[in-house]
PDB file of N, CA and C in Angstrom:
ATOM      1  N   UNK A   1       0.837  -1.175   0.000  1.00  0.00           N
ATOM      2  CA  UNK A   1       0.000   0.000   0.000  1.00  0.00           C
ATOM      3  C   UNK A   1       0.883   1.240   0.000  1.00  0.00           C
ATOM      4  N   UNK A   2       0.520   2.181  -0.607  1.00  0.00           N
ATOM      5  CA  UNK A   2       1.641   3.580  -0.979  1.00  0.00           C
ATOM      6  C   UNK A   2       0.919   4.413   0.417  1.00  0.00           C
ATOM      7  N   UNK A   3       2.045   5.440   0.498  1.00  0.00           N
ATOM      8  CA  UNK A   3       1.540   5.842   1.968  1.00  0.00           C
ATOM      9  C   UNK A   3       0.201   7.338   1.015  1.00  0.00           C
ATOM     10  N   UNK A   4      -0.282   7.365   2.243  1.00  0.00           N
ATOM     11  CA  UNK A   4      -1.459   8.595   1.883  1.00  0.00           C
ATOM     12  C   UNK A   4      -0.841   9.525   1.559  1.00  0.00           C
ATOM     13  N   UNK A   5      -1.891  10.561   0.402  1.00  0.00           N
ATOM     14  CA  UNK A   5      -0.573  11.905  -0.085  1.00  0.00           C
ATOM     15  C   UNK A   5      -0.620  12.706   1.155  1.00  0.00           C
ATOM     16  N   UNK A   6      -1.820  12.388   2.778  1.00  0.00           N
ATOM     17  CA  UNK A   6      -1.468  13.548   3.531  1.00  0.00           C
ATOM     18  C   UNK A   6      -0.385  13.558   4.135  1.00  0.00           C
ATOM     19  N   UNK A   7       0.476  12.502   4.185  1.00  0.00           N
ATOM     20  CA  UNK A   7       1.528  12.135   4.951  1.00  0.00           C
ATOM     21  C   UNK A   7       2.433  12.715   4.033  1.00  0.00           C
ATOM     22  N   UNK A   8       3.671  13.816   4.096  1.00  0.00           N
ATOM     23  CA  UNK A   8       4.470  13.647   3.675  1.00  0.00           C
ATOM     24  C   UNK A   8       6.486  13.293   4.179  1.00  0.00           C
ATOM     25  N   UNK A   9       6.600  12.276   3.497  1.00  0.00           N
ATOM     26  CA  UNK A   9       7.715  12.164   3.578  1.00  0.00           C
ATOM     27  C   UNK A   9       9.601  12.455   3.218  1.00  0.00           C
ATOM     28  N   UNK A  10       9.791  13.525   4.305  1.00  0.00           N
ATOM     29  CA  UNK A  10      11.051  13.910   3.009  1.00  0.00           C
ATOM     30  C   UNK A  10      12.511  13.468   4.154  1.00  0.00           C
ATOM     31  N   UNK A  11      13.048  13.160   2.950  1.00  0.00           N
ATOM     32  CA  UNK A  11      14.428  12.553   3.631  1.00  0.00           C
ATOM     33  C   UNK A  11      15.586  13.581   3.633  1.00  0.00           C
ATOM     34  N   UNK A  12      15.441  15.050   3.167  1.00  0.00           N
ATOM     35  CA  UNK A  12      15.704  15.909   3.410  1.00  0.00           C
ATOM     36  C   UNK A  12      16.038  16.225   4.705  1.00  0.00           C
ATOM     37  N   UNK A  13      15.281  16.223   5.944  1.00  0.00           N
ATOM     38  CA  UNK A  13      14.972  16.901   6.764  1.00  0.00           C
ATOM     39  C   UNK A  13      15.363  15.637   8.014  1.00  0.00           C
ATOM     40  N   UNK A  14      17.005  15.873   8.476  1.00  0.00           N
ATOM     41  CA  UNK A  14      17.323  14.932   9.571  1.00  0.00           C
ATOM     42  C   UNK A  14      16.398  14.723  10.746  1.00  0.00           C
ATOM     43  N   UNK A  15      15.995  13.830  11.090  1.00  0.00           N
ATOM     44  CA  UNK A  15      15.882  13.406  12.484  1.00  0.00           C
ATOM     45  C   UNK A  15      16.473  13.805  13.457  1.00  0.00           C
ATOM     46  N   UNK A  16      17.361  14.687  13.455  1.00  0.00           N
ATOM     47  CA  UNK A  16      18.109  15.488  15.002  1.00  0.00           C
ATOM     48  C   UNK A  16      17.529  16.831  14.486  1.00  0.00           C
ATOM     49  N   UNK A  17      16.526  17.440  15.124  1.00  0.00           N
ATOM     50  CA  UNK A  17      16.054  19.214  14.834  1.00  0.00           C
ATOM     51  C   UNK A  17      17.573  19.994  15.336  1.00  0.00           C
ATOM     52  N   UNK A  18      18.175  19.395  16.255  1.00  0.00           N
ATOM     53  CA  UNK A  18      19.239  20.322  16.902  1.00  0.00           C
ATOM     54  C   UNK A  18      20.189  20.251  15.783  1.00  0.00           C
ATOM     55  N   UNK A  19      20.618  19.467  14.290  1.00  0.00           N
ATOM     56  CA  UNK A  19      21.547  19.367  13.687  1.00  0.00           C
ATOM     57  C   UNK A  19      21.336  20.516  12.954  1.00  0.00           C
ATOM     58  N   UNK A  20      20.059  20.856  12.058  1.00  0.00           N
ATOM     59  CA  UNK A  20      19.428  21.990  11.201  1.00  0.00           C
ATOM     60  C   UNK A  20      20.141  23.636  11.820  1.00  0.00           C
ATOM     61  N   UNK A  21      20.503  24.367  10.869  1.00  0.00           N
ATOM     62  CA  UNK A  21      21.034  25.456  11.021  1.00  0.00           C
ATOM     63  C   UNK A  21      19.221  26.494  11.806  1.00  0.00           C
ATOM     64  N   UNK A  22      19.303  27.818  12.151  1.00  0.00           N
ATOM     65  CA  UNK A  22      18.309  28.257  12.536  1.00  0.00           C
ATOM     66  C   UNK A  22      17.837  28.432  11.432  1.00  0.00           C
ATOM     67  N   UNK A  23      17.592  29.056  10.189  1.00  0.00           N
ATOM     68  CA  UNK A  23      17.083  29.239   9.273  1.00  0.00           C
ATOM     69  C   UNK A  23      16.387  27.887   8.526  1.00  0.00           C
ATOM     70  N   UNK A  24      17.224  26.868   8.565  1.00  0.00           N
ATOM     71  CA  UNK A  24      16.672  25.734   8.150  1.00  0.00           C
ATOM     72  C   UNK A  24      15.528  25.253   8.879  1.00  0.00           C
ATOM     73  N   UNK A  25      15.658  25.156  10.127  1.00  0.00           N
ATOM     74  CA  UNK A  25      14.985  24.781  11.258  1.00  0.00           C
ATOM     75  C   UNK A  25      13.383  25.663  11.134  1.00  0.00           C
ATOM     76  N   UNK A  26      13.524  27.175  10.938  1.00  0.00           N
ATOM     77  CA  UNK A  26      12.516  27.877  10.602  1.00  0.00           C
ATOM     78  C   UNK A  26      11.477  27.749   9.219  1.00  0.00           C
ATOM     79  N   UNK A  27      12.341  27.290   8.404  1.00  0.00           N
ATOM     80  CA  UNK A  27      11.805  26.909   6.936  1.00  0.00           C
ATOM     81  C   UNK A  27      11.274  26.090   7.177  1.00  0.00           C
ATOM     82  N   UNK A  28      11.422  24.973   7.937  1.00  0.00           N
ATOM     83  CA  UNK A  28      11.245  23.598   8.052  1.00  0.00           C
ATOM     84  C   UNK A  28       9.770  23.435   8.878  1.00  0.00           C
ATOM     85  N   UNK A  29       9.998  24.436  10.104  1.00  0.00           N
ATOM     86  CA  UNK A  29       8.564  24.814  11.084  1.00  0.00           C
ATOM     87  C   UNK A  29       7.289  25.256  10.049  1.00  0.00           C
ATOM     88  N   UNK A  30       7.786  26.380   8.791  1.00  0.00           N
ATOM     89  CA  UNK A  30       7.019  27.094   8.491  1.00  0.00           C
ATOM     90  C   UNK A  30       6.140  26.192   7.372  1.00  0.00           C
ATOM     91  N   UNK A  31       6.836  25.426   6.993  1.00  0.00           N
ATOM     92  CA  UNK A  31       6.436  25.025   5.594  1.00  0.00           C
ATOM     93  C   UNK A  31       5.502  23.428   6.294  1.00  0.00           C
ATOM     94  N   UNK A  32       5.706  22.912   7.753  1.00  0.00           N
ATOM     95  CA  UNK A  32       5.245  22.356   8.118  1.00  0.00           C
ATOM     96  C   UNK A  32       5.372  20.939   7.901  1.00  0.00           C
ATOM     97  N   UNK A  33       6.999  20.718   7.718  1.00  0.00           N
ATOM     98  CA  UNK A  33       7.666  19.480   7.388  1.00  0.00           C
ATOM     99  C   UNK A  33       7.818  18.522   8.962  1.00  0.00           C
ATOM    100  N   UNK A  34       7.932  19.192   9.865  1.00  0.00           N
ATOM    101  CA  UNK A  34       7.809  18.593  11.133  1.00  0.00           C
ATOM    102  C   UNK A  34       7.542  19.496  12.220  1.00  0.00           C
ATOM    103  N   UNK A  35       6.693  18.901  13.235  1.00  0.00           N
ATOM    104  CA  UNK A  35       6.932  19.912  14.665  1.00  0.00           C
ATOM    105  C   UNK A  35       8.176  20.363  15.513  1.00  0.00           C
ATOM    106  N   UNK A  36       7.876  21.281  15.426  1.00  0.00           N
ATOM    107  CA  UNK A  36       9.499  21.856  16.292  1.00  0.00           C
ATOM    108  C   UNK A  36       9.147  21.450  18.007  1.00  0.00           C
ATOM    109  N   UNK A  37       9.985  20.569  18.434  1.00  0.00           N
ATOM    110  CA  UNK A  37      10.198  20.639  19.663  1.00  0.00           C
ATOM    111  C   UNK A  37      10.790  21.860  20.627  1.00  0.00           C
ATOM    112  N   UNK A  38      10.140  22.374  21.903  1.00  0.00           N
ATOM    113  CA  UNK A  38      10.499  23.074  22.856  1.00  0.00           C
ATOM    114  C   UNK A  38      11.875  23.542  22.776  1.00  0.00           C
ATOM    115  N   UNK A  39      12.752  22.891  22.706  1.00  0.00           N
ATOM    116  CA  UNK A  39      14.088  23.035  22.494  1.00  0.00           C
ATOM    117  C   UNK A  39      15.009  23.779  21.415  1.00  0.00           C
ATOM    118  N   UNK A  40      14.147  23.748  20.346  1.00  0.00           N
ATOM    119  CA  UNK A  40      13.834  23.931  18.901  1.00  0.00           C
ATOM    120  C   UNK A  40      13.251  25.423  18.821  1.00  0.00           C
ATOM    121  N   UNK A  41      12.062  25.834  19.440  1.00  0.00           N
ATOM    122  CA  UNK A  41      11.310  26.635  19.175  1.00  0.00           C
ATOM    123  C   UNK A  41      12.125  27.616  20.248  1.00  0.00           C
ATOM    124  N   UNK A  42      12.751  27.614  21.504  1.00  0.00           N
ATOM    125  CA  UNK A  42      13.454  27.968  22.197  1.00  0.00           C
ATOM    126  C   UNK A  42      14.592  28.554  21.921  1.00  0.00           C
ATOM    127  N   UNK A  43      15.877  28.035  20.866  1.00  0.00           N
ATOM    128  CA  UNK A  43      16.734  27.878  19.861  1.00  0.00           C
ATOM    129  C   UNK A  43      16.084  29.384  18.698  1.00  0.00           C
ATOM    130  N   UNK A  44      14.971  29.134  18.187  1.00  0.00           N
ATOM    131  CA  UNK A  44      14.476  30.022  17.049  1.00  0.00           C
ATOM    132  C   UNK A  44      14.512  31.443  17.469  1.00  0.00           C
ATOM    133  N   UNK A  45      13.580  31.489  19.138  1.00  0.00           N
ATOM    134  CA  UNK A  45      13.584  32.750  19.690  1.00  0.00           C
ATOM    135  C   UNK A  45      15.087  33.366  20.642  1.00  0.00           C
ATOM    136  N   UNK A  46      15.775  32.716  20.863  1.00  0.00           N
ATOM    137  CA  UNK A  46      17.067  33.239  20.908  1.00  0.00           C
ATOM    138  C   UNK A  46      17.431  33.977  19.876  1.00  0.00           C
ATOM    139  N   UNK A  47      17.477  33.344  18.978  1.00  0.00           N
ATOM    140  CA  UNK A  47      17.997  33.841  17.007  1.00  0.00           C
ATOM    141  C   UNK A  47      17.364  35.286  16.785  1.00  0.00           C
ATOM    142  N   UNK A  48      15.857  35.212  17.006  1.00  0.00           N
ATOM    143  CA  UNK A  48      15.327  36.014  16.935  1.00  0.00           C
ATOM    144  C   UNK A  48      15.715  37.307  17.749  1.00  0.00           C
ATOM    145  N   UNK A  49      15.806  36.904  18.788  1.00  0.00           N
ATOM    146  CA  UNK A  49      16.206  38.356  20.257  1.00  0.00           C
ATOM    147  C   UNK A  49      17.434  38.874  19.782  1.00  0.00           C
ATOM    148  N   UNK A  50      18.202  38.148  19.659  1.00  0.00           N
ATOM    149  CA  UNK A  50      19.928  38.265  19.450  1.00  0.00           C
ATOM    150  C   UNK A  50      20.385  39.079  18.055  1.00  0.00           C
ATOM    151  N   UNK A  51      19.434  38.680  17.398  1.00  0.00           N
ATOM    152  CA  UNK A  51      19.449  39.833  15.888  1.00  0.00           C
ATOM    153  C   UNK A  51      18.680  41.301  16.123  1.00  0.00           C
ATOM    154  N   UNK A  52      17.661  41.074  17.243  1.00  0.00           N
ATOM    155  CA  UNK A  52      17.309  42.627  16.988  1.00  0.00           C
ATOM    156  C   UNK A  52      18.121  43.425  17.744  1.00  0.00           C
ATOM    157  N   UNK A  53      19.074  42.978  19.200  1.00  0.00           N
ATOM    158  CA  UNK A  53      19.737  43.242  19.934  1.00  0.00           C
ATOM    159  C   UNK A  53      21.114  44.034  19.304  1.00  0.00           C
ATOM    160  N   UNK A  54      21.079  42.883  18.384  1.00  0.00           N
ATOM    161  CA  UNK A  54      22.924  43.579  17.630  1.00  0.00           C
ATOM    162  C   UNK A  54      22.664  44.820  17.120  1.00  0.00           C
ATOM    163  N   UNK A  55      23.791  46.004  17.036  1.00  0.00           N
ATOM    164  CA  UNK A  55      23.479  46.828  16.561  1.00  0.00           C
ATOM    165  C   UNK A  55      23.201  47.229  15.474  1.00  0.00           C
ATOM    166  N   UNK A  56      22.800  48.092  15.254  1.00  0.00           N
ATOM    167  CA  UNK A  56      22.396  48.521  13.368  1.00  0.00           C
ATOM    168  C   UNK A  56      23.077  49.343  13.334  1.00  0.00           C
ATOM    169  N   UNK A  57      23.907  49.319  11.794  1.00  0.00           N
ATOM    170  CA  UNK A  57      24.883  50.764  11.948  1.00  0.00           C
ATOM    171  C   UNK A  57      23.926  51.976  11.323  1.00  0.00           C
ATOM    172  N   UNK A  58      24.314  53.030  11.837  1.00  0.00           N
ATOM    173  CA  UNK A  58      23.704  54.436  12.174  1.00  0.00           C
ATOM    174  C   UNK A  58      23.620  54.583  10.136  1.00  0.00           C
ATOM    175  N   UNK A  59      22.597  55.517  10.389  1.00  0.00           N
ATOM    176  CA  UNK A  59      22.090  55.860   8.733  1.00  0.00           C
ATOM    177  C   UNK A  59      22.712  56.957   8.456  1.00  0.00           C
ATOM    178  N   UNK A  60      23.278  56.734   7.571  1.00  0.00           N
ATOM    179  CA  UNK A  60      24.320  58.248   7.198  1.00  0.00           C
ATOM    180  C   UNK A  60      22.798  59.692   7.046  1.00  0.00           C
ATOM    181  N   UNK A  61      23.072  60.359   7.512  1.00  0.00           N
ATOM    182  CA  UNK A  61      22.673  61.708   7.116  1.00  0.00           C
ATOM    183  C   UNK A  61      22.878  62.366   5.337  1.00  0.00           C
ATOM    184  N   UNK A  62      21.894  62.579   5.135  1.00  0.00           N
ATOM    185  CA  UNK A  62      21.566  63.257   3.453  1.00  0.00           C
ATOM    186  C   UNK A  62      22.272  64.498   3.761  1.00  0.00           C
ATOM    187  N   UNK A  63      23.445  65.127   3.094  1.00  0.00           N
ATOM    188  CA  UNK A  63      23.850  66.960   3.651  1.00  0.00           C
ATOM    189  C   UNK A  63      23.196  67.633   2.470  1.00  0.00           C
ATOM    190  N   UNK A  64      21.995  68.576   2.625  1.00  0.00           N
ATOM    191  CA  UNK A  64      21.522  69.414   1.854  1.00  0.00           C
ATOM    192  C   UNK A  64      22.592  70.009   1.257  1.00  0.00           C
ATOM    193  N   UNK A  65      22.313  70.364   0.049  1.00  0.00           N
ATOM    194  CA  UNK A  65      23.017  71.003  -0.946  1.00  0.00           C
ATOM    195  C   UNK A  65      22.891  72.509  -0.538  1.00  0.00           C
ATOM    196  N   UNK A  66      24.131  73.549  -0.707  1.00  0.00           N
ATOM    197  CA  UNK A  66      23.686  74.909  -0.573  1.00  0.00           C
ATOM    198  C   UNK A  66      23.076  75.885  -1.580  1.00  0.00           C
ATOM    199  N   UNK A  67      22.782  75.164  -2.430  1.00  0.00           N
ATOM    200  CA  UNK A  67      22.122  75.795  -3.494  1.00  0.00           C
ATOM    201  C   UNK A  67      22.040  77.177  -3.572  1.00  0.00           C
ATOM    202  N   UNK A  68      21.023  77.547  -4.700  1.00  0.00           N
ATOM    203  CA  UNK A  68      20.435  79.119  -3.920  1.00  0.00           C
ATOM    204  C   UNK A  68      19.490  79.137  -3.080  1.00  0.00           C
ATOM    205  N   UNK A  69      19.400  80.215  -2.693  1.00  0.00           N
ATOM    206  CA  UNK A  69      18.339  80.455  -1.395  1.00  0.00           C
ATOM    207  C   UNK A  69      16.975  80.778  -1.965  1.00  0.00           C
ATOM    208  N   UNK A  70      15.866  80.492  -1.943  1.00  0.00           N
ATOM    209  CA  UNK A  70      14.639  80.880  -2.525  1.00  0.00           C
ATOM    210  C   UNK A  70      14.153  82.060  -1.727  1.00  0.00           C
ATOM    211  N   UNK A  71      13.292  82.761  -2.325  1.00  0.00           N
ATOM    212  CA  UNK A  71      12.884  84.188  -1.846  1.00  0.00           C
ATOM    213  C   UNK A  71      11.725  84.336  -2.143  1.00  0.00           C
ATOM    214  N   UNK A  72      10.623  84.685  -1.219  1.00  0.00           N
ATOM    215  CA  UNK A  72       9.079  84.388  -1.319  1.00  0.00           C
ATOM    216  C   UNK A  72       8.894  85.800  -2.422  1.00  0.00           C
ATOM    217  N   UNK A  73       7.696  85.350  -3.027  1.00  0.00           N
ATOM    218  CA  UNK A  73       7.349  86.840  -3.540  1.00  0.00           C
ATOM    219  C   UNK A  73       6.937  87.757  -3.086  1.00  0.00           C
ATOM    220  N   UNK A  74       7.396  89.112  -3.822  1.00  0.00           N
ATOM    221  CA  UNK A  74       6.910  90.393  -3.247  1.00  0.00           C
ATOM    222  C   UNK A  74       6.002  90.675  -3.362  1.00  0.00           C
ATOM    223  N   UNK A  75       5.004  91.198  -2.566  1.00  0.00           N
ATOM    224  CA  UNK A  75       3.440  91.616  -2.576  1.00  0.00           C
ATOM    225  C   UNK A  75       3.837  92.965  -2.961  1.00  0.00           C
ATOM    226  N   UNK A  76       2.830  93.398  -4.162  1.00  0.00           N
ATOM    227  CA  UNK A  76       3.327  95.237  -4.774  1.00  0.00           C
ATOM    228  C   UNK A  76       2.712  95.708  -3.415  1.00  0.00           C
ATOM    229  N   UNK A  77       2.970  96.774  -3.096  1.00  0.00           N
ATOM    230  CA  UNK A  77       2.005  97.550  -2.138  1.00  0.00           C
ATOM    231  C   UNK A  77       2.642  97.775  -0.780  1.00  0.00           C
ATOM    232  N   UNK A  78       3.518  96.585  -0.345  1.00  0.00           N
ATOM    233  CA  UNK A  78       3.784  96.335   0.865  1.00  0.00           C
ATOM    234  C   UNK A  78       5.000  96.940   1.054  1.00  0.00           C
ATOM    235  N   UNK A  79       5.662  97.641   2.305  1.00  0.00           N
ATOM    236  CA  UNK A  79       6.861  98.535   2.097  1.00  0.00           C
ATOM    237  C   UNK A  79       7.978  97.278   2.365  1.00  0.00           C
ATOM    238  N   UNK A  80       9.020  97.443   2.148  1.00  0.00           N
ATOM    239  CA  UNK A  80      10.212  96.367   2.439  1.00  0.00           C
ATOM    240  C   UNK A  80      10.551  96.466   4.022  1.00  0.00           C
ATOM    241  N   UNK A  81      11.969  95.830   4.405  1.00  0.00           N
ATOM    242  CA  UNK A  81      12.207  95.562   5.729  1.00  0.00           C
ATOM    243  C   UNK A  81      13.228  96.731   5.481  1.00  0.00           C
ATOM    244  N   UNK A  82      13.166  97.776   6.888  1.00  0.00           N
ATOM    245  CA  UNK A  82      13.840  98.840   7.391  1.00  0.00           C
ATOM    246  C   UNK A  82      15.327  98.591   7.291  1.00  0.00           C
ATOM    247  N   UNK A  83      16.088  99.037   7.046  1.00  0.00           N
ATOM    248  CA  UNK A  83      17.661  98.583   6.912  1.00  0.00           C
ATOM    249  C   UNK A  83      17.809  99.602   8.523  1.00  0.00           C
ATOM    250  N   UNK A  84      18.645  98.579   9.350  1.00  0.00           N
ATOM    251  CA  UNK A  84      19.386  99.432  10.540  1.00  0.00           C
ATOM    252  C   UNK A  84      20.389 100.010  10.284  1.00  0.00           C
ATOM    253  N   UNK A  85      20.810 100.963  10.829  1.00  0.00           N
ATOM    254  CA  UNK A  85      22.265 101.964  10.815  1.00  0.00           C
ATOM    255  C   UNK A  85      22.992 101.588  11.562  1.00  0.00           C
TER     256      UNK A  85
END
């Protein structure tokens, strides 16, 4: 008798979860090739903490260009700004 298609079998995927790299181990949870044991799922969230923990290097700053300076328009009518002495 051939096994049922719900069963699947892959020989891919060792019998020691602790041998699988974390990423493998996660592919493996997600795609639903086997249950991750406590130990396993324990293992994943370390991975997880430990990457957001490390630092991120700082985002360089954009330096505005000095271009020209823009100058609002003049309203006719209105007197200008007083020059001091």
């Amino acid at each position: 008798m051939a096994p049922s298609p719900a069963k699947k079998t892959t020989d891919a995927v060792p019998a020691d979860q602790d041998a699988l790299s974390v990423t493998e181990l996660a592919k493996g949870v997600l795609a639903r090739d086997f249950r991750p044991r406590a130990a396993s799922v324990r293992r994943l969230a370390e991975a997880v903490l430990a990457k957001q923990e490390s630092p991120a290097k700082p985002k360089k700053k954009k330096k505005k260009s000095a271009g020209k300076k823009r100058r609002l328009a003049k309203i006719p009518g209105q007197k200008g700004k007083k020059k001091k002495d």
